[in-house]
C-alpha atoms as a PDB file:
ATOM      1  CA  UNK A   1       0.000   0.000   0.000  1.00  0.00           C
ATOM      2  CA  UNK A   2       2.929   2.139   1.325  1.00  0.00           C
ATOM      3  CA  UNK A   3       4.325   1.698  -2.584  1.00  0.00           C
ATOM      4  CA  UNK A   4       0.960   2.657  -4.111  1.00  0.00           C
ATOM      5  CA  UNK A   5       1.028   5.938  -2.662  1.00  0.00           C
ATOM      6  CA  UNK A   6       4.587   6.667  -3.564  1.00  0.00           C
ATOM      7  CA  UNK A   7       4.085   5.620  -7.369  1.00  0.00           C
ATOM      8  CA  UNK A   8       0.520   7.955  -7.335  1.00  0.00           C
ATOM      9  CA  UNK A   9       2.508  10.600  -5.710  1.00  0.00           C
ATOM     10  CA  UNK A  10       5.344  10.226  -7.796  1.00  0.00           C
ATOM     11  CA  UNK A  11       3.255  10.252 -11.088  1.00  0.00           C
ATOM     12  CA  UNK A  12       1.234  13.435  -9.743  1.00  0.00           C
ATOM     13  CA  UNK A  13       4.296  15.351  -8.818  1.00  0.00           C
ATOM     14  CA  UNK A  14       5.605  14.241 -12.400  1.00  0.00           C
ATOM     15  CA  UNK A  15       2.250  16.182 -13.971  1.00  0.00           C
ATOM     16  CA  UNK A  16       1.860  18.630 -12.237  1.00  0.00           C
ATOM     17  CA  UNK A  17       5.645  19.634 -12.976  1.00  0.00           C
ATOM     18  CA  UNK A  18       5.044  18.763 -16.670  1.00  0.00           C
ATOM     19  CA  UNK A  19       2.485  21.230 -16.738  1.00  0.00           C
ATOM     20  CA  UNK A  20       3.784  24.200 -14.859  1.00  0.00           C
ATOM     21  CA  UNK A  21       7.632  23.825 -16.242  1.00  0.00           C
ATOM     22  CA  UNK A  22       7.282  21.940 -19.573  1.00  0.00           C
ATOM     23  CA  UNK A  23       4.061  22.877 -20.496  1.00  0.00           C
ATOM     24  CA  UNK A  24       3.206  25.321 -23.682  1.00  0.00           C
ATOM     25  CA  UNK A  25       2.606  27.978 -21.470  1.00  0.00           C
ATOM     26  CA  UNK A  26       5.873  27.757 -19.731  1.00  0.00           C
ATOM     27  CA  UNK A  27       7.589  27.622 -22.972  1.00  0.00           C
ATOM     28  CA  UNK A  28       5.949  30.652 -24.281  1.00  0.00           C
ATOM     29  CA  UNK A  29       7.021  32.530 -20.993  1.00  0.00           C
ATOM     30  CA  UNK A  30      10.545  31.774 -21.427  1.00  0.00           C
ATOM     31  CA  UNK A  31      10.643  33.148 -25.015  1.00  0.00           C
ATOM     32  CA  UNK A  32       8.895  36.752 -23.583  1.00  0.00           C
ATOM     33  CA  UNK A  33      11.375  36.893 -20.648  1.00  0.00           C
ATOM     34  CA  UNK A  34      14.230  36.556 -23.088  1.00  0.00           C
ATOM     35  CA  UNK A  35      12.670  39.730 -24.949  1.00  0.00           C
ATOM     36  CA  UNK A  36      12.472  41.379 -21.180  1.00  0.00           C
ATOM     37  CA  UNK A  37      16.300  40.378 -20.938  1.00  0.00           C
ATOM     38  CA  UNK A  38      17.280  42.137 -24.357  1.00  0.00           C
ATOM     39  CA  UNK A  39      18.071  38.278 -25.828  1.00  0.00           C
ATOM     40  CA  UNK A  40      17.107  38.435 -29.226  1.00  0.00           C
ATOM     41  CA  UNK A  41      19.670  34.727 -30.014  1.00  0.00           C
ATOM     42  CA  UNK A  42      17.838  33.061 -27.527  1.00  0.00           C
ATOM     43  CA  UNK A  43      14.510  34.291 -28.272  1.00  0.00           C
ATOM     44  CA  UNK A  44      15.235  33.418 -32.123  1.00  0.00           C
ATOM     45  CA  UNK A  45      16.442  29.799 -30.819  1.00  0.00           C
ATOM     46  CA  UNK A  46      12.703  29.322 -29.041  1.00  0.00           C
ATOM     47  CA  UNK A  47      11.327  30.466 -32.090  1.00  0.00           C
ATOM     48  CA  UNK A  48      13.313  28.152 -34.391  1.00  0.00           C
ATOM     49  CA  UNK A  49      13.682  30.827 -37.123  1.00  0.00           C
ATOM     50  CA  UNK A  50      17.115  32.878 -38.470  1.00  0.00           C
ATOM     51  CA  UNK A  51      17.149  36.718 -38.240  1.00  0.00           C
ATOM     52  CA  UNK A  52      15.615  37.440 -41.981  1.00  0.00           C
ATOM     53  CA  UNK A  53      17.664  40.043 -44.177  1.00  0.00           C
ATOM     54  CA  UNK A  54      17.160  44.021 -42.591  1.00  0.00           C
ATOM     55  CA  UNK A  55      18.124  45.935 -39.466  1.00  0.00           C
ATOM     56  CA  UNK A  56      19.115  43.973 -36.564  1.00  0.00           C
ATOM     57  CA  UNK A  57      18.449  46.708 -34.467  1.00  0.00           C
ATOM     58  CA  UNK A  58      14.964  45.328 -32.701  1.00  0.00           C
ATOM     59  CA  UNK A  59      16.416  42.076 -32.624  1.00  0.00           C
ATOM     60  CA  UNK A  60      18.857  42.769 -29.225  1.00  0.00           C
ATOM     61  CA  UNK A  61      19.890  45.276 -26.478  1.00  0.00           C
ATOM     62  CA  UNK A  62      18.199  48.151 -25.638  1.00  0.00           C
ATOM     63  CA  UNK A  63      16.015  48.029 -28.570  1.00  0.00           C
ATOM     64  CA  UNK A  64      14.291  44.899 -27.622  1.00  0.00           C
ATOM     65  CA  UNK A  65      14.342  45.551 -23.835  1.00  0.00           C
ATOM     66  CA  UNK A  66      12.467  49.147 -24.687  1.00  0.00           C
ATOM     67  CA  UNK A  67      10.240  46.996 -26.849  1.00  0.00           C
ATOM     68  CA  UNK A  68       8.871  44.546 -24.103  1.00  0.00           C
ATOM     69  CA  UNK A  69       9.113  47.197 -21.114  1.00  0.00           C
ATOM     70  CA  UNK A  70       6.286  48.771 -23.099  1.00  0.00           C
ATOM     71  CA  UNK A  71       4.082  45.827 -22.875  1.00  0.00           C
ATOM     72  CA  UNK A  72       3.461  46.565 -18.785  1.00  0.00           C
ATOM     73  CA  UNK A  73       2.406  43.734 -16.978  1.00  0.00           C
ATOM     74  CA  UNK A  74       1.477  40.859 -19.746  1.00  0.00           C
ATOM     75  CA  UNK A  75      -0.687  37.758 -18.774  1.00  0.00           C
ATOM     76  CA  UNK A  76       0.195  34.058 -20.719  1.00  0.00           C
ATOM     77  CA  UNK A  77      -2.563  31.662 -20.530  1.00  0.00           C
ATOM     78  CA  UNK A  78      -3.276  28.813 -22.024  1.00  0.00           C
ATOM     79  CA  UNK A  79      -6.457  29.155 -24.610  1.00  0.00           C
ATOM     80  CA  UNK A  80      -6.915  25.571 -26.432  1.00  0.00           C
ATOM     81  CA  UNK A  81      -4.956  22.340 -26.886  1.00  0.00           C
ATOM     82  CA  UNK A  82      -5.908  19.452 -29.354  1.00  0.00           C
ATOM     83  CA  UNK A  83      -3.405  16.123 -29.028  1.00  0.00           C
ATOM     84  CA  UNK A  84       0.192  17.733 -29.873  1.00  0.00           C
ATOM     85  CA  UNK A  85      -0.697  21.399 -30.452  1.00  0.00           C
ATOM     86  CA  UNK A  86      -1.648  24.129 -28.522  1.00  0.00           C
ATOM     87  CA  UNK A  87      -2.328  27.886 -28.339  1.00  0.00           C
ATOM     88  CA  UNK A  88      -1.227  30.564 -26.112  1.00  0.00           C
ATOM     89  CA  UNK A  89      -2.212  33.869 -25.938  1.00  0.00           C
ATOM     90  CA  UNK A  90       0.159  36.696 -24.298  1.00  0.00           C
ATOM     91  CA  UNK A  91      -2.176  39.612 -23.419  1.00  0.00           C
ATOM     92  CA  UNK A  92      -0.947  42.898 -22.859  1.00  0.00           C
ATOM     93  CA  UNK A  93      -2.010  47.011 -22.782  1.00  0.00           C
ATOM     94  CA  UNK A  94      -0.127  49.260 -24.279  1.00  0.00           C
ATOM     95  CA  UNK A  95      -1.392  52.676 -24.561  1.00  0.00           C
ATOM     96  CA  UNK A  96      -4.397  52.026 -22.820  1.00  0.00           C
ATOM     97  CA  UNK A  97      -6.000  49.639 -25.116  1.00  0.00           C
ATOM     98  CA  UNK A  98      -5.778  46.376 -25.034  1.00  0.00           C
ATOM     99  CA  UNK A  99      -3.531  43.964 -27.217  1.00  0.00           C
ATOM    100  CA  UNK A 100      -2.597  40.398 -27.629  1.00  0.00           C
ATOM    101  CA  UNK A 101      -0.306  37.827 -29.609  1.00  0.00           C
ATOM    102  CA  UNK A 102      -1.186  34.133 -29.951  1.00  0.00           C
ATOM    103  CA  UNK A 103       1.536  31.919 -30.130  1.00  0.00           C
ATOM    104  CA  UNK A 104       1.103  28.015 -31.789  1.00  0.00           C
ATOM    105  CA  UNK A 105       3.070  25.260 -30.334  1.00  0.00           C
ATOM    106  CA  UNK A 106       3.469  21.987 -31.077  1.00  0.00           C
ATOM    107  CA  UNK A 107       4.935  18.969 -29.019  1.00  0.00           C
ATOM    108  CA  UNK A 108       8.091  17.695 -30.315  1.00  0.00           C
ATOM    109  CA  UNK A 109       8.705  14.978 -27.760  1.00  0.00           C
ATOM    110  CA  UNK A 110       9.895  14.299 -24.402  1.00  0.00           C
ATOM    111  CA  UNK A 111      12.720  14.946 -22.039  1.00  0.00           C
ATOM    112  CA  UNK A 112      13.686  12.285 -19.772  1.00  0.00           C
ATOM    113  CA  UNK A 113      10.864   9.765 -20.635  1.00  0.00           C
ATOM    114  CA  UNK A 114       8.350  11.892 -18.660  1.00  0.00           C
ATOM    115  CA  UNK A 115       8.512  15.665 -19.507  1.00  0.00           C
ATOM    116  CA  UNK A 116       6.913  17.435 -22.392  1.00  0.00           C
ATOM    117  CA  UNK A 117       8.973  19.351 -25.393  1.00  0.00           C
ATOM    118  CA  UNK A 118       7.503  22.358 -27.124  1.00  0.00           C
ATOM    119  CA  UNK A 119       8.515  24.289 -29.731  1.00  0.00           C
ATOM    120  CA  UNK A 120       6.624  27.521 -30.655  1.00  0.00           C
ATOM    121  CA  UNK A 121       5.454  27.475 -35.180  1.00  0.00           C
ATOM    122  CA  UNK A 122       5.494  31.151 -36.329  1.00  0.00           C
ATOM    123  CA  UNK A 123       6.634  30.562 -39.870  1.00  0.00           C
ATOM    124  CA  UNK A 124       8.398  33.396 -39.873  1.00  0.00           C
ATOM    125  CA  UNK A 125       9.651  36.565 -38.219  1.00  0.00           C
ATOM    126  CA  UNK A 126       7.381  39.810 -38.999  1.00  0.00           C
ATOM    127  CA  UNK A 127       9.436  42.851 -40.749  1.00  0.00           C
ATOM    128  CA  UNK A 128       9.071  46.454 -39.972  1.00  0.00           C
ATOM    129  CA  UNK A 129       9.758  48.855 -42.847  1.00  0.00           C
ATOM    130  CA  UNK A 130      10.021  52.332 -41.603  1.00  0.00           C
ATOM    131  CA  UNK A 131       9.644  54.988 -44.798  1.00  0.00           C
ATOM    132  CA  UNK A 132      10.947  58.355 -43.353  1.00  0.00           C
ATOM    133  CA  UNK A 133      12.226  61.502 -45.659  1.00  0.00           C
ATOM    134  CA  UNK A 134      14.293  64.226 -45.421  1.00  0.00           C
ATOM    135  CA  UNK A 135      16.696  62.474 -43.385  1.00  0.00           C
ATOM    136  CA  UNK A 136      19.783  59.595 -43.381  1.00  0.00           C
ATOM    137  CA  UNK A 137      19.484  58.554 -39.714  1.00  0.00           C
ATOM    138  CA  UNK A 138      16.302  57.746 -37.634  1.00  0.00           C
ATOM    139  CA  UNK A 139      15.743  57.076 -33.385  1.00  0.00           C
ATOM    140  CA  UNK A 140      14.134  53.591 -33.251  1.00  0.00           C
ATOM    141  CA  UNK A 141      13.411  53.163 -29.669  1.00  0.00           C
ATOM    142  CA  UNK A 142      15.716  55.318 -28.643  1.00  0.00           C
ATOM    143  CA  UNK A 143      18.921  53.679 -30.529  1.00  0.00           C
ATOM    144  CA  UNK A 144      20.246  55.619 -34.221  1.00  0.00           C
ATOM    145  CA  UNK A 145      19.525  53.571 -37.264  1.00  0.00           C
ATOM    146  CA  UNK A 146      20.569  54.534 -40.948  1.00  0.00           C
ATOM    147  CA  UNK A 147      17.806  54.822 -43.611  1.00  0.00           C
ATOM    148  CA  UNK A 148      18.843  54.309 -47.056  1.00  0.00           C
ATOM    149  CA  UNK A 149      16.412  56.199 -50.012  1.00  0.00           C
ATOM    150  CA  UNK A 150      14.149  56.552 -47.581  1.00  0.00           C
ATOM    151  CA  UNK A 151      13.394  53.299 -45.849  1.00  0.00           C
ATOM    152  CA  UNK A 152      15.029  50.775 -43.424  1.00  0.00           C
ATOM    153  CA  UNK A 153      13.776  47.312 -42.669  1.00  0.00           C
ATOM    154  CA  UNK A 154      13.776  45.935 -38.898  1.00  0.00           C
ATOM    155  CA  UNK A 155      12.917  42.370 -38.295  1.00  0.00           C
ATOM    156  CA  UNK A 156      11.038  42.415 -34.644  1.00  0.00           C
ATOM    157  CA  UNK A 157      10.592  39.755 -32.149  1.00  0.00           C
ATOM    158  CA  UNK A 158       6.331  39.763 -31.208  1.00  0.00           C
ATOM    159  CA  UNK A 159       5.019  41.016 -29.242  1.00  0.00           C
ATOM    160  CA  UNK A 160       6.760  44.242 -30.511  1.00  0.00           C
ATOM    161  CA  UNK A 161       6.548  47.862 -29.582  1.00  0.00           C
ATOM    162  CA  UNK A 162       8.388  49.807 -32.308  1.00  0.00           C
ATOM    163  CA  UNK A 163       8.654  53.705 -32.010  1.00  0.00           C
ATOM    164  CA  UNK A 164      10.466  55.822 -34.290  1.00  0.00           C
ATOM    165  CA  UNK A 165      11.765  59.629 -35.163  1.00  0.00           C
ATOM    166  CA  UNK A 166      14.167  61.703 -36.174  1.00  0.00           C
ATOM    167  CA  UNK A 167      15.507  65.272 -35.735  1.00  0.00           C
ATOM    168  CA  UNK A 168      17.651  67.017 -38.153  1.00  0.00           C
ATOM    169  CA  UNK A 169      18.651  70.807 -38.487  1.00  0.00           C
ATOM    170  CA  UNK A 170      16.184  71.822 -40.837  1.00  0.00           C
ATOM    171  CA  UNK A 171      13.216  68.419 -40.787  1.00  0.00           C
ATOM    172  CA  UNK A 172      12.286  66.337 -37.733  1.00  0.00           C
ATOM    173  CA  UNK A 173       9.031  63.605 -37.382  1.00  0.00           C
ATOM    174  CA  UNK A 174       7.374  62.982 -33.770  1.00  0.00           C
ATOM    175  CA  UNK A 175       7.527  59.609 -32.638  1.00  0.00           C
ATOM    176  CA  UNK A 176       5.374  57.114 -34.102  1.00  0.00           C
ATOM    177  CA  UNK A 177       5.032  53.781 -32.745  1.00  0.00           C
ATOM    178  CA  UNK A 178       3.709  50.796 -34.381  1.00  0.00           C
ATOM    179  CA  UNK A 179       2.538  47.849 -32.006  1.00  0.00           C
ATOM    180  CA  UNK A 180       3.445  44.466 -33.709  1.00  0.00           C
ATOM    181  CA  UNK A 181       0.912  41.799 -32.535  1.00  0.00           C
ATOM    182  CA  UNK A 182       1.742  39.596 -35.119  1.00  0.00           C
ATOM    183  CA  UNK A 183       2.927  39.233 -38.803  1.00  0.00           C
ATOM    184  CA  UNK A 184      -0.011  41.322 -40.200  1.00  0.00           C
ATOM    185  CA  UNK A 185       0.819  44.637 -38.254  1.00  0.00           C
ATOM    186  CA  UNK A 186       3.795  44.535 -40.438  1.00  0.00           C
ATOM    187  CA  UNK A 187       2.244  44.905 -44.284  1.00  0.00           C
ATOM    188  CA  UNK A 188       1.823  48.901 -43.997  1.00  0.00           C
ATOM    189  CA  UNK A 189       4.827  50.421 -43.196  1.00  0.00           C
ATOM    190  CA  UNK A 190       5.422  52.725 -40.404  1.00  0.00           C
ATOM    191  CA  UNK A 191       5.325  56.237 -42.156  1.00  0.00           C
ATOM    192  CA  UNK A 192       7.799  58.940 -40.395  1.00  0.00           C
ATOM    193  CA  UNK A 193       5.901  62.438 -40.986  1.00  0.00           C
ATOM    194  CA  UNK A 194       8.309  65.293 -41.630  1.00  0.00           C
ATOM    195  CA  UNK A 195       7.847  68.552 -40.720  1.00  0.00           C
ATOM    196  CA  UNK A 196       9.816  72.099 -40.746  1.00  0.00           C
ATOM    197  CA  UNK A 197      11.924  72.848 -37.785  1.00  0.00           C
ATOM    198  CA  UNK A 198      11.835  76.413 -36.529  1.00  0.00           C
ATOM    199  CA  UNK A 199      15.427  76.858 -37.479  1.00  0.00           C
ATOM    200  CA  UNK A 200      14.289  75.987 -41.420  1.00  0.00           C
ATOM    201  CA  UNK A 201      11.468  78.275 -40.843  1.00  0.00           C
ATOM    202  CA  UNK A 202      13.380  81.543 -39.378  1.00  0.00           C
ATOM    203  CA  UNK A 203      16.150  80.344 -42.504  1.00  0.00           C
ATOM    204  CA  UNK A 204      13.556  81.250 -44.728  1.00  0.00           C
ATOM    205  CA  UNK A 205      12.092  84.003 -43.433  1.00  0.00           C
ATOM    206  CA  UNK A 206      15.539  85.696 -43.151  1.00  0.00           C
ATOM    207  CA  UNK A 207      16.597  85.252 -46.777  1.00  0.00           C
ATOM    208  CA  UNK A 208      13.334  86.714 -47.546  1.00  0.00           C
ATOM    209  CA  UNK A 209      13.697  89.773 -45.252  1.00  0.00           C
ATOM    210  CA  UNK A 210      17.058  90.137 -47.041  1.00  0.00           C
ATOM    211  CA  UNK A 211      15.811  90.120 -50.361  1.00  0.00           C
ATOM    212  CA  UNK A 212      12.713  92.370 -49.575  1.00  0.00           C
ATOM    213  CA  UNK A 213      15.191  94.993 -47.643  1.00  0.00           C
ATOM    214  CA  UNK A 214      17.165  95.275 -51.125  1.00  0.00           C
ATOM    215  CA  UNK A 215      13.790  95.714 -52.912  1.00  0.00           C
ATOM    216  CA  UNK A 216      12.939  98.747 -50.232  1.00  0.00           C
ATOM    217  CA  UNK A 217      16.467 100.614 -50.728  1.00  0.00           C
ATOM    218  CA  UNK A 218      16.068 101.121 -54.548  1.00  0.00           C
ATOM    219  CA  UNK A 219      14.880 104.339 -54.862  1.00  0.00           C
ATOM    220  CA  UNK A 220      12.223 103.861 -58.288  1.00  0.00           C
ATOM    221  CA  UNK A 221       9.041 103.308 -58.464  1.00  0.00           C
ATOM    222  CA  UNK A 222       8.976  99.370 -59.635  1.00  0.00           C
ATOM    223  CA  UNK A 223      12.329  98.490 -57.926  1.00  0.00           C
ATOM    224  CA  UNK A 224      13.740  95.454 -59.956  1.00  0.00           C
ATOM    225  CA  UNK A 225      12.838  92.180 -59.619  1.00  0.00           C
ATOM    226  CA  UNK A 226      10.552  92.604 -56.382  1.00  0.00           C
ATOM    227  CA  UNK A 227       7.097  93.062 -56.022  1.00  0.00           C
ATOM    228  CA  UNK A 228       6.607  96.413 -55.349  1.00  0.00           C
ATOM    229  CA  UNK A 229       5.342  98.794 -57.801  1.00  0.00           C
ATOM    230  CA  UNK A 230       3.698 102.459 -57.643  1.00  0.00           C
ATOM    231  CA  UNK A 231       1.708 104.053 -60.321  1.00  0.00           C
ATOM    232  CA  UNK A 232       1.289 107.698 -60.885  1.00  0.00           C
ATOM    233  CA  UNK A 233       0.963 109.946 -63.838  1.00  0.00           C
ATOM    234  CA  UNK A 234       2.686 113.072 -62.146  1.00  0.00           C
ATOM    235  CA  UNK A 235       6.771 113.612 -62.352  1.00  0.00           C
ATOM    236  CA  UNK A 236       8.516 112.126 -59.161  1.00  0.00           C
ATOM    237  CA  UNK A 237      11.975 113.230 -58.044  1.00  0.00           C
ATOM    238  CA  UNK A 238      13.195 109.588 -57.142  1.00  0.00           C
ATOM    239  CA  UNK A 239      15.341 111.157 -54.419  1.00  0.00           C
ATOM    240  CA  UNK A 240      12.222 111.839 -52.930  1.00  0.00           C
ATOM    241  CA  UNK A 241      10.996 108.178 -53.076  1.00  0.00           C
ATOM    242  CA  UNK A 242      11.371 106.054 -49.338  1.00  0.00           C
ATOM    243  CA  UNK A 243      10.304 102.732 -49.441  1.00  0.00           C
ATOM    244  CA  UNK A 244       9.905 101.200 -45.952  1.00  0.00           C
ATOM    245  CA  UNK A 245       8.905  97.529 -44.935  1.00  0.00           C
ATOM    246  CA  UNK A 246       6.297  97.629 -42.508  1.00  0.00           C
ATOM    247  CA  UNK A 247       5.423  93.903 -41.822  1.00  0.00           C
ATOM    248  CA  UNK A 248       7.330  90.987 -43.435  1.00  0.00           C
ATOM    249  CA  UNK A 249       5.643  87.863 -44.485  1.00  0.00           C
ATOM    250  CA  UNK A 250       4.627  84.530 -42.333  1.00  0.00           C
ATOM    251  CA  UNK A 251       6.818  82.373 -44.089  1.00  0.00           C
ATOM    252  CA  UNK A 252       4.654  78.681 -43.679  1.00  0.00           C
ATOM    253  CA  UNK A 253       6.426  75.777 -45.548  1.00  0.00           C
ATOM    254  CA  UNK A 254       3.904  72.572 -46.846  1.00  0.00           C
ATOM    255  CA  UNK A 255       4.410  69.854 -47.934  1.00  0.00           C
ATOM    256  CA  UNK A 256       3.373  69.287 -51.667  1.00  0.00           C
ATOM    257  CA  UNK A 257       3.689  66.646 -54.819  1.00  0.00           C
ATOM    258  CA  UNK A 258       6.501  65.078 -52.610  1.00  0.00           C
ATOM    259  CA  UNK A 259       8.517  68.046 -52.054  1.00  0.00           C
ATOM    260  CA  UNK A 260       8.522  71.093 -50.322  1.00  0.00           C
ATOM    261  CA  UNK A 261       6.449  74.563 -51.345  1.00  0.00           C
ATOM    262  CA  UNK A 262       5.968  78.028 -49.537  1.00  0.00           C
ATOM    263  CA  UNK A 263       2.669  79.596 -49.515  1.00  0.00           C
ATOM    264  CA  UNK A 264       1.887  82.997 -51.130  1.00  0.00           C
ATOM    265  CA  UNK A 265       3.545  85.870 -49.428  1.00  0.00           C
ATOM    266  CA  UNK A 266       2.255  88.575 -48.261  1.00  0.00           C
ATOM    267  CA  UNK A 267       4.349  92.151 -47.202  1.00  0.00           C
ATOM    268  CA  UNK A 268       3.049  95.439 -46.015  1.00  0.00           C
ATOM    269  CA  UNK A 269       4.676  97.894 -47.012  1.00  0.00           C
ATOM    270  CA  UNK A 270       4.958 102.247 -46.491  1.00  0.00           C
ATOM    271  CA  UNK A 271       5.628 104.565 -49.521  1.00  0.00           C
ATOM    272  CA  UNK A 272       6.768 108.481 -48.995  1.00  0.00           C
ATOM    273  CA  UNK A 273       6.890 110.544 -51.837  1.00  0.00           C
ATOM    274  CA  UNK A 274       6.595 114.000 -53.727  1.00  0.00           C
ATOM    275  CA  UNK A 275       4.625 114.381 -56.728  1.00  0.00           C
ATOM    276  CA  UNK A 276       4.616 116.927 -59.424  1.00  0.00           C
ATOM    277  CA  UNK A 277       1.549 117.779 -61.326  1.00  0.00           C
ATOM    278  CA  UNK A 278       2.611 117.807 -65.092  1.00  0.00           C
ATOM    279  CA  UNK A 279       0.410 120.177 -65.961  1.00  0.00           C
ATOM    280  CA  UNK A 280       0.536 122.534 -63.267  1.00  0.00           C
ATOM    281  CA  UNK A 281       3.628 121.866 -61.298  1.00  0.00           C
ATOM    282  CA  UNK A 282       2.331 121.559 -57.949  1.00  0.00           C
ATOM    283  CA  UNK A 283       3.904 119.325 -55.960  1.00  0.00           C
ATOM    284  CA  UNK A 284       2.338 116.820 -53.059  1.00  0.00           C
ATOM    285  CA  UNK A 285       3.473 114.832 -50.664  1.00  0.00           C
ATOM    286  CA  UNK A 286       2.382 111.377 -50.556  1.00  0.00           C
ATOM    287  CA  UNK A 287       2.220 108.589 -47.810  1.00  0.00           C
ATOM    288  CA  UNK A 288       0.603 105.764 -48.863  1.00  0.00           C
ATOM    289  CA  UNK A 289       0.187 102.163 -47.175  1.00  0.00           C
ATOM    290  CA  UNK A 290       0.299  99.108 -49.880  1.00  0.00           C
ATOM    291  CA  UNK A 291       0.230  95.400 -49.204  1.00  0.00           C
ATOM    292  CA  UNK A 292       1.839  93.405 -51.924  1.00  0.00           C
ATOM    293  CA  UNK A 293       1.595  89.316 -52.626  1.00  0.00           C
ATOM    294  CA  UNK A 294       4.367  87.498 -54.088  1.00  0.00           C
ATOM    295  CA  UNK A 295       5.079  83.507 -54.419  1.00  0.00           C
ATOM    296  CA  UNK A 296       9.137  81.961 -53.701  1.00  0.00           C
ATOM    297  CA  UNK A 297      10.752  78.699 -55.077  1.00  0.00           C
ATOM    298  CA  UNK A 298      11.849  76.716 -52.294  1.00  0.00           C
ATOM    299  CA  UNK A 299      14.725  74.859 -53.106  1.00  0.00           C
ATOM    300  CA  UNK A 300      16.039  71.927 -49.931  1.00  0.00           C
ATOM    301  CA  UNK A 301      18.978  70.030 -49.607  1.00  0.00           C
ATOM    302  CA  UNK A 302      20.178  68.006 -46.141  1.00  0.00           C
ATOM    303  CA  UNK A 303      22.468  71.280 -45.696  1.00  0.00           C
ATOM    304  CA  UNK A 304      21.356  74.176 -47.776  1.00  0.00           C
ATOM    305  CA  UNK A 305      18.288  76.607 -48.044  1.00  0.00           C
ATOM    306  CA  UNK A 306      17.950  78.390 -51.328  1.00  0.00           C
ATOM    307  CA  UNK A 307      14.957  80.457 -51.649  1.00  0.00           C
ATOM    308  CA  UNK A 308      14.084  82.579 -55.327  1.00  0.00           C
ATOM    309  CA  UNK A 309      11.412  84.944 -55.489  1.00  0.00           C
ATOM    310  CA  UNK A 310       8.753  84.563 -58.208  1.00  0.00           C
ATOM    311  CA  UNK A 311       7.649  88.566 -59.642  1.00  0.00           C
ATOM    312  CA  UNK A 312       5.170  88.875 -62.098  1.00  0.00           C
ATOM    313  CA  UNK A 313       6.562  91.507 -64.497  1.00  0.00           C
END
């Protein structure tokens, strides 16, 4: 009797540690603490699967540890299991909503006559392409990464929290994050949106504060190759003539047919000047108040700002 309830003890503490160290849902905690740990080789090991062609970046390190910090606190459960295959699902909230990745296992055999194998099927790992423009380098979860024409491919480990940007002198893109449940979160791309900086912006606006001060110092009535023009019928004395800019124009840089435009300009401008009647020759004074509109080519490079007025002769 004594050696009955040794063997039923034995086999029960034999299934119950099957279950809770060798079952599918211990396996599929071992591969997300190896994301927690930053180890991308052992996490590809549980996986089966080779690091596919791209960035490595998500696939180690700080990268990877970023990635699974931003899952919080995950729950693994076990969700069906039919003879030698199984499903678990990882839940997780990220952002306040509520995600989840199901992983497929299959039993591959046993360890020491007694204790269960699984290996987790994915097929293969998901891939990440991250289009951003105006730019060579990008922040991927907080680690630089080189683009090339535009795009860079990361391979991730799910569950995956990507986040990207970039900041450059004259472009930068807020961080977008992508969350990578599983292989279909991974056919759009994850689109970096540029925008201006305030240093590209001021850039602008002081080559066009330049170019409108030389329209304001020639002393004619149409000064050459600006915007400004006065019409009159009486004799002016050009000496007479002050042109003064009284409000320069709020440069605001678009984005347009996949390049970069500025919208129509506007500058206020004063006019001082004496007038001669032809006829008569009397002689007034005139102050007059004008607001002019005028368009600019906008011409960007990584490094250089060139900016050419448009006048309508």
């Amino acid at each position: 009797m004594a050696l009955m309830v040794v063997l039923v003890a034995g086999a029960m503490a034999i299934a119950v540690t099957n279950a809770r160290v060798f079952g599918p849902t211990p396996a599929v905690d071992d591969y997300v603490q190896t994301l927690v740990a930053g180890d991308g080789a052992t996490a590809l090991g549980h996986l089966g699967l080779e690091a596919p062609d791209g960035n490595g970046l998500m696939l180690s390190g700080g990268p990877l540890r970023a990635s699974a910090a931003a899952l919080g606190d995950y729950t693994i459960e076990e969700t069906s299991r039919e003879d030698d295959r199984a499903t678990v699902r990882v839940s997780y909230n990220v952002g306040g909503r509520q995600h989840h990745t199901d992983f497929r296992l299959m039993r591959t055999g046993r360890d020491w006559l007694f204790f269960d194998q699984w290996q987790i099927e994915m097929g293969k790992l998901p891939v990440l392409t991250v289009h951003a423009a105006n730019t060579t380098d990008i922040l991927v979860n907080g680690v630089e990464s080189p683009v090339a024409a535009g795009e860079q491919k990361f391979p991730v480990l799910p569950p995956a929290v990507v986040t990207a940007s970039f900041e450059e002198e004259y472009f930068r893109a807020g961080e977008t994050t992508r969350i990578v449940d599983d292989s279909d979160d991974t056919d759009e791309p994850l689109r970096l949106v540029s925008e201006p900086t305030e240093a590209l912006t001021e850039e602008v606006a002081g080559k066009l504060r330049g170019y409108l001060d030389g329209c304001a110092e020639q002393q004619v009535l149409m000064p050459t190759g600006c915007p400004l023009a006065y019409d009159t019928g009486a004799r002016v004395d050009p000496a007479t003539i002050d042109w003064e800019i009284t409000e320069y124009p709020d440069v605001e840089i678009t984005a347009f047919d996949g390049g970069w435009v500025l919208r129509p300009l506007e500058v206020e401008v004063n006019l001082e000047l004496v007038e001669q009647d032809l006829a008569t020759g009397v002689t007034t004074e005139v102050d007059v108040d004008e607001t002019y509109t005028f368009t600019a080519n906008l011409d960007l490079s990584s490094s250089k700002v060139s900016v050419t007025p448009v006048v309508v002769e």
